[in-house]
PDB file of N, CA and C in Angstrom:
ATOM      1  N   UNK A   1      15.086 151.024  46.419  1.00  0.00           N
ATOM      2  CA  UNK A   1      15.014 151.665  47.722  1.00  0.00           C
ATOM      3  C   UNK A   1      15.910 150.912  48.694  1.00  0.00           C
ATOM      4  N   UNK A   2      16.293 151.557  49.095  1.00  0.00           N
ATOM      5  CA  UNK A   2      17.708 150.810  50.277  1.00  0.00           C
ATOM      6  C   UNK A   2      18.246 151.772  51.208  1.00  0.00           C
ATOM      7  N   UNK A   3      18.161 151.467  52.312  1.00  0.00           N
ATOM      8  CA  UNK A   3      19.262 151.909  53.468  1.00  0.00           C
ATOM      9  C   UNK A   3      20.375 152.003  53.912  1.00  0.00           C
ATOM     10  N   UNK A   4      21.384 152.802  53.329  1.00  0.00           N
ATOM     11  CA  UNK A   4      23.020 153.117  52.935  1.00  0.00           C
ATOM     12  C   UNK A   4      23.245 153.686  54.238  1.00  0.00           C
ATOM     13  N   UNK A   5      24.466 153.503  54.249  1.00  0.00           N
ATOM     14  CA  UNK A   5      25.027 153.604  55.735  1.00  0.00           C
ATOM     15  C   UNK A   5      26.563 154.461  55.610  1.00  0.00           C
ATOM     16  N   UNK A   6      27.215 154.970  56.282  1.00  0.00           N
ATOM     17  CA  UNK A   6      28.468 155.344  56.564  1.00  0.00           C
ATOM     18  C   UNK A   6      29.289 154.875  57.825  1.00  0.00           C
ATOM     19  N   UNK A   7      28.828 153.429  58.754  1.00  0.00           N
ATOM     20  CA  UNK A   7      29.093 152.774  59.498  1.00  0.00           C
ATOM     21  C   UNK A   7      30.387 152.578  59.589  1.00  0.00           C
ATOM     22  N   UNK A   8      31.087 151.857  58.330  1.00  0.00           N
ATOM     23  CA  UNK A   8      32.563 151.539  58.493  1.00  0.00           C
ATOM     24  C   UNK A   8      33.393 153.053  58.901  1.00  0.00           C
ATOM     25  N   UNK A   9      33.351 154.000  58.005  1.00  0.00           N
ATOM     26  CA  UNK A   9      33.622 155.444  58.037  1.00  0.00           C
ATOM     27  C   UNK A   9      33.417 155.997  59.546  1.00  0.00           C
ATOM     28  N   UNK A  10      32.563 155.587  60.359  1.00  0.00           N
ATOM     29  CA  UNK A  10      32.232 155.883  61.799  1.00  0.00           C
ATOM     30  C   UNK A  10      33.205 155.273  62.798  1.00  0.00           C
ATOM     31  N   UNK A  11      32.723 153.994  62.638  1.00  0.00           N
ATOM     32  CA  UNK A  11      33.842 152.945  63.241  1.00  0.00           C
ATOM     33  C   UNK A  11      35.101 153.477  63.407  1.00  0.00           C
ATOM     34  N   UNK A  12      35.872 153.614  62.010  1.00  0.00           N
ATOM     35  CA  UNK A  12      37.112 154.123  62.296  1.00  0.00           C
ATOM     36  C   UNK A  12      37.685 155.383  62.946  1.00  0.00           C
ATOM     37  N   UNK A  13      36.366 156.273  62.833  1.00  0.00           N
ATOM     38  CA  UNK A  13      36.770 157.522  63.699  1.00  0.00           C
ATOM     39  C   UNK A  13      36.639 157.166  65.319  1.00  0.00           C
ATOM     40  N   UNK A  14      36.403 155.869  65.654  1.00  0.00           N
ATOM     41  CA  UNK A  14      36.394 155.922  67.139  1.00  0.00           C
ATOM     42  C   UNK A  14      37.379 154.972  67.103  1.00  0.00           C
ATOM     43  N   UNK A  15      38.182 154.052  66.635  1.00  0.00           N
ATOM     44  CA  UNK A  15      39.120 153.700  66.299  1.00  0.00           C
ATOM     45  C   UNK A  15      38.811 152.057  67.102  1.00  0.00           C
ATOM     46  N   UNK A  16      37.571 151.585  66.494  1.00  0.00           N
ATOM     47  CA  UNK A  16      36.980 150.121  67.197  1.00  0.00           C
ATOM     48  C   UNK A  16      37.119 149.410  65.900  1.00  0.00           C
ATOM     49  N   UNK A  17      37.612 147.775  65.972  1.00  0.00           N
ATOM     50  CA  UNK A  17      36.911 147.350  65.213  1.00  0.00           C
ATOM     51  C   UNK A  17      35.412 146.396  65.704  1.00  0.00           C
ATOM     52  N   UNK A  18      34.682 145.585  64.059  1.00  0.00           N
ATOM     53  CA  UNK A  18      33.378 145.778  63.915  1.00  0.00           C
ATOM     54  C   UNK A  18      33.237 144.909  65.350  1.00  0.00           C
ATOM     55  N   UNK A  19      34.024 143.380  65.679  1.00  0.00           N
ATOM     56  CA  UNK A  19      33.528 142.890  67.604  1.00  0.00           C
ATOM     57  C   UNK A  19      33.617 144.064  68.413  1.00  0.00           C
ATOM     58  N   UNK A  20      34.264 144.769  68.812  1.00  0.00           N
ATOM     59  CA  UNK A  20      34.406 145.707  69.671  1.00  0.00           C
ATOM     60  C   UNK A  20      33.126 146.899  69.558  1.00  0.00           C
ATOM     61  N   UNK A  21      32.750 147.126  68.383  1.00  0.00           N
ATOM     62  CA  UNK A  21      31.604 148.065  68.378  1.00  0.00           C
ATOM     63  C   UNK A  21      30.218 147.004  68.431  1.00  0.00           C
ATOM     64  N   UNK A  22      30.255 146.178  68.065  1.00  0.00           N
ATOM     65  CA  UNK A  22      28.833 144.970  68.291  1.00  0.00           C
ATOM     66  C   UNK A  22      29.039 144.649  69.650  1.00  0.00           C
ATOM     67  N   UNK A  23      29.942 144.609  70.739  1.00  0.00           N
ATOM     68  CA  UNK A  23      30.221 144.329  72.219  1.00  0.00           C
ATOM     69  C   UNK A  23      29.473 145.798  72.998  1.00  0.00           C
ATOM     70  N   UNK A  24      30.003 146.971  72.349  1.00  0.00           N
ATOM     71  CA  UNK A  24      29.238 147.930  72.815  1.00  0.00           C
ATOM     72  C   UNK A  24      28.173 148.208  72.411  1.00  0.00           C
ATOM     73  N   UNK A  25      27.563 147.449  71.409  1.00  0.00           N
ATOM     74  CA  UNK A  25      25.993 148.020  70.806  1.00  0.00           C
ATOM     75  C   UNK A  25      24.974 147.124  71.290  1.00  0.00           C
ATOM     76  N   UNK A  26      26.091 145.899  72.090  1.00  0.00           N
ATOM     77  CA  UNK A  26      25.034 144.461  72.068  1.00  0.00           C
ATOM     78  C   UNK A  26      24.771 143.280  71.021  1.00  0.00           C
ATOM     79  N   UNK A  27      25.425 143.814  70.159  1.00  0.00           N
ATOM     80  CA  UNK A  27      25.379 142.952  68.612  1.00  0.00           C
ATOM     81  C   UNK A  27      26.450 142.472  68.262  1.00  0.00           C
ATOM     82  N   UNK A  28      26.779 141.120  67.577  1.00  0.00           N
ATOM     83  CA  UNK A  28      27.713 140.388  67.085  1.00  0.00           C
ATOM     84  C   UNK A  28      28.755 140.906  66.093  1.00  0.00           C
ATOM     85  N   UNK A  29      29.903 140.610  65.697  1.00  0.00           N
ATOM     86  CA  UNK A  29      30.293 140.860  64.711  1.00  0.00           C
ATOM     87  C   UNK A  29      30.020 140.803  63.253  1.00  0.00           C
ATOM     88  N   UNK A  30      29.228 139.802  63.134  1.00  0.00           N
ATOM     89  CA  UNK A  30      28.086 139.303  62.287  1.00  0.00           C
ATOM     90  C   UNK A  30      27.088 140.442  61.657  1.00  0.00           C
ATOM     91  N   UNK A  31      26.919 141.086  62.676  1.00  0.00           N
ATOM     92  CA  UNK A  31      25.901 141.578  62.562  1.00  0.00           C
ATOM     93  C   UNK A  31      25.977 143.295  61.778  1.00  0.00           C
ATOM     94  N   UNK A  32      27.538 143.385  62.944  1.00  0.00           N
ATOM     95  CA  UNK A  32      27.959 144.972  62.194  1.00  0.00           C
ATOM     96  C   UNK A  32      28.414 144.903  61.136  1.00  0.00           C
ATOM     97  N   UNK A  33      28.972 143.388  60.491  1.00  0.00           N
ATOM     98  CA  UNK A  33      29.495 143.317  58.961  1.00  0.00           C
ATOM     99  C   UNK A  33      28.639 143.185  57.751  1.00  0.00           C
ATOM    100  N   UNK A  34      27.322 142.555  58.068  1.00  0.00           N
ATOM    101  CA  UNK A  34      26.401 143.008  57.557  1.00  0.00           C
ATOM    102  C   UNK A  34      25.607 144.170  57.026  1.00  0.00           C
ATOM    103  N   UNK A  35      25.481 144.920  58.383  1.00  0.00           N
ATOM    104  CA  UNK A  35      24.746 145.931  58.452  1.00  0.00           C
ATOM    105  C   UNK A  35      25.865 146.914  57.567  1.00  0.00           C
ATOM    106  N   UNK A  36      26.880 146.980  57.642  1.00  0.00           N
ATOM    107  CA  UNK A  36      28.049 147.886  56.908  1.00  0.00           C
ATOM    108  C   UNK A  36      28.102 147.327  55.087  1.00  0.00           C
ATOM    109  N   UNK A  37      27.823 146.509  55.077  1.00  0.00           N
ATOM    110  CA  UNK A  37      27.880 145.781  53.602  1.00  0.00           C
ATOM    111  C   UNK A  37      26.217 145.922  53.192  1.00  0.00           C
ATOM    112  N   UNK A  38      25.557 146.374  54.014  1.00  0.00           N
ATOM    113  CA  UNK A  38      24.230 146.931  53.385  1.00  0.00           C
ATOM    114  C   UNK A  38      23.557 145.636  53.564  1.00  0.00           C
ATOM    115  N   UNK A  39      23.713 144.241  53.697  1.00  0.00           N
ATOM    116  CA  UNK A  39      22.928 142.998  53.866  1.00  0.00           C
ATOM    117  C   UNK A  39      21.827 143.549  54.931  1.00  0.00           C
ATOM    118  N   UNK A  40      21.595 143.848  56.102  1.00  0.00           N
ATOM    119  CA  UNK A  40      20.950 143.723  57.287  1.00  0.00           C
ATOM    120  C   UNK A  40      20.724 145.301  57.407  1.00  0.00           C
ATOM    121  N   UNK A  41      19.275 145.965  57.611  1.00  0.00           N
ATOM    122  CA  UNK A  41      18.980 147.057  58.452  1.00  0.00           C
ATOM    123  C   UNK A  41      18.436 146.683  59.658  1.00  0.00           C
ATOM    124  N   UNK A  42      19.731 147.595  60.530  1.00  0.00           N
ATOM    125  CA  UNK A  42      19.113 147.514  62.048  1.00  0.00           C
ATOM    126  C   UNK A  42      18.090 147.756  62.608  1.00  0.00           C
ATOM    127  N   UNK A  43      17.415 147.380  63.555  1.00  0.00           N
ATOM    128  CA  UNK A  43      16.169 147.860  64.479  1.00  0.00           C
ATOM    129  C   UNK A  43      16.730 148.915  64.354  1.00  0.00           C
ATOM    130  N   UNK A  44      15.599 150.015  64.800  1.00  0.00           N
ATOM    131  CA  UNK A  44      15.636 151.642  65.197  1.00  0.00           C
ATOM    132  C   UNK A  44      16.607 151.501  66.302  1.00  0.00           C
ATOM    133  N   UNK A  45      16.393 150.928  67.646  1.00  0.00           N
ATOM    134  CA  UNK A  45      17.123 150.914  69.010  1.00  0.00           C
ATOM    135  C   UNK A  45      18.446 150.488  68.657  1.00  0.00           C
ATOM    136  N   UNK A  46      19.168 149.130  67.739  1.00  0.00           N
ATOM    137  CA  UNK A  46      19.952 149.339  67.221  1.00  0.00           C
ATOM    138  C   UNK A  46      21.188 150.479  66.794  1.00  0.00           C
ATOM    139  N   UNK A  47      20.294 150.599  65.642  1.00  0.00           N
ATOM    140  CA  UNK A  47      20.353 152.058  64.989  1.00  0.00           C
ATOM    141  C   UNK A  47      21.045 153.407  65.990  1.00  0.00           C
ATOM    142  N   UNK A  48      20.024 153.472  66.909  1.00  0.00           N
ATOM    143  CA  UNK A  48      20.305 154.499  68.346  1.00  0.00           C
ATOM    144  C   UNK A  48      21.204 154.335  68.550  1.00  0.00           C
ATOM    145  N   UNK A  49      21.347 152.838  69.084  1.00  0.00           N
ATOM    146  CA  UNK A  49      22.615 152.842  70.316  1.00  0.00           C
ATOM    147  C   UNK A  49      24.043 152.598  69.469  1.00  0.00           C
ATOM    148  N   UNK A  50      24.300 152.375  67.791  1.00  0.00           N
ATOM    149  CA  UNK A  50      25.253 152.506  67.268  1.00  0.00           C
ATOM    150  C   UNK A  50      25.894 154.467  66.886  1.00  0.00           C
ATOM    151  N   UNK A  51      24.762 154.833  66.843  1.00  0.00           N
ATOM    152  CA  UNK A  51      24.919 156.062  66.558  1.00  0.00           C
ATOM    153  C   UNK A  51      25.116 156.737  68.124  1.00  0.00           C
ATOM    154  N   UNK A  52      25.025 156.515  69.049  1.00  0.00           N
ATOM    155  CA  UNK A  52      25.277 157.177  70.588  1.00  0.00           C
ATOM    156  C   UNK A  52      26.902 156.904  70.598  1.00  0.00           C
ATOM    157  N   UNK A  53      27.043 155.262  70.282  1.00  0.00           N
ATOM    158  CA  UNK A  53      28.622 154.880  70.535  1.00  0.00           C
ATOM    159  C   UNK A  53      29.300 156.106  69.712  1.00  0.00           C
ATOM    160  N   UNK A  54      29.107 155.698  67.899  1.00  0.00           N
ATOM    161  CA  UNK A  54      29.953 156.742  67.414  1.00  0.00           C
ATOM    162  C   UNK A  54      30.192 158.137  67.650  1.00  0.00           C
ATOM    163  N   UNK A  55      28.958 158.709  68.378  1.00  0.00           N
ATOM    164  CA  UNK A  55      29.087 160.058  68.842  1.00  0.00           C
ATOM    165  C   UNK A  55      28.209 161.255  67.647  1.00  0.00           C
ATOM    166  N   UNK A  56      27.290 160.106  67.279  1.00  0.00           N
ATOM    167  CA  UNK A  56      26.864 161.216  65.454  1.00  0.00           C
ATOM    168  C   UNK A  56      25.321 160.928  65.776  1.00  0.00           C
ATOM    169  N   UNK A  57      24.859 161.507  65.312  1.00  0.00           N
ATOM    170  CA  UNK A  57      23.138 161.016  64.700  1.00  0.00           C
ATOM    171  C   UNK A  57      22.747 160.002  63.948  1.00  0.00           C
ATOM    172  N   UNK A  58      21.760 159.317  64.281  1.00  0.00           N
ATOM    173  CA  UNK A  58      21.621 158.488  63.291  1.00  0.00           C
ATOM    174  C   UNK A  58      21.339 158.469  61.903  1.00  0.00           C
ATOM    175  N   UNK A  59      20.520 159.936  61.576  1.00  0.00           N
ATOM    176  CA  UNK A  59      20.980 160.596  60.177  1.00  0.00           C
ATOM    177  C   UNK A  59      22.162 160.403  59.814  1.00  0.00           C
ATOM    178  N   UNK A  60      23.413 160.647  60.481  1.00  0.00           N
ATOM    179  CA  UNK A  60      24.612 161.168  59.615  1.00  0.00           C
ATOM    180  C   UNK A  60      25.340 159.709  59.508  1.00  0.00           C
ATOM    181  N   UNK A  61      24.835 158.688  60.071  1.00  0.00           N
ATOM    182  CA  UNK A  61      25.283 157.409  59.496  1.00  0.00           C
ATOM    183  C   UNK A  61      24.419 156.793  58.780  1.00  0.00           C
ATOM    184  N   UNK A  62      23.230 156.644  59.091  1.00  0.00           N
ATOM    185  CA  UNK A  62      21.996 155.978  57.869  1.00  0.00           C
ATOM    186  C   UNK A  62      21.137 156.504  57.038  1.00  0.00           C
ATOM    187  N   UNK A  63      21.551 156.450  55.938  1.00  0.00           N
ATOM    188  CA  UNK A  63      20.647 157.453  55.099  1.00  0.00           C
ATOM    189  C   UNK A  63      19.792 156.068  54.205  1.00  0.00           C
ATOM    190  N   UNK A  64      18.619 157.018  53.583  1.00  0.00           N
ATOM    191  CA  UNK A  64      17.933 156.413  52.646  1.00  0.00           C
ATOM    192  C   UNK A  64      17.908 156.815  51.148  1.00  0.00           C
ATOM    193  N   UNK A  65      18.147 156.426  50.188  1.00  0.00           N
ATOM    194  CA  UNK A  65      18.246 156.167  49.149  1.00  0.00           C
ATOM    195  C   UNK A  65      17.473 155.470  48.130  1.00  0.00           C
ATOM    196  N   UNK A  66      16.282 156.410  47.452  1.00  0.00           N
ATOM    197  CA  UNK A  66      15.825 155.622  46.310  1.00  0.00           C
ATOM    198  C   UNK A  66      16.638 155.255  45.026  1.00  0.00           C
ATOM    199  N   UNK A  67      16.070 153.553  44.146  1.00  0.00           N
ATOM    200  CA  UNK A  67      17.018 153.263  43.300  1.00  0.00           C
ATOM    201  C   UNK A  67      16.045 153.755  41.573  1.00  0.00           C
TER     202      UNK A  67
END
């Protein structure tokens, strides 16, 4: 069971990289390279406010996935 993401794929359609989108989400670079490499699931509010930046739902970037 794991929480798969389409984050990097997002990112680039707003044409940020990962400091520049963690500056607008509130979160480190650290944090979005993680969360994109599947290491780290974000808080829900997180979650929100990455999916407001990209302009998508948070469905259409975080999905769930049984293994």
């Amino acid at each position: 069971m794991a929480l798969r993401n389409r984050l990097k794929e997002y990112r680039a359609k707003i044409g940020v990289n990962q400091s520049e989108l963690g500056q607008m989400v509130g979160a480190s670079r650290q944090t979005v390279s993680q969360i994109e490499r599947g290491d780290y699931s974000p808080s829900v509010t997180l979650a929100l406010k990455i999916a407001k930046v990209c302009g998508a739902t948070v469905e259409e970037i975080f999905y769930y996935e049984e293994d």
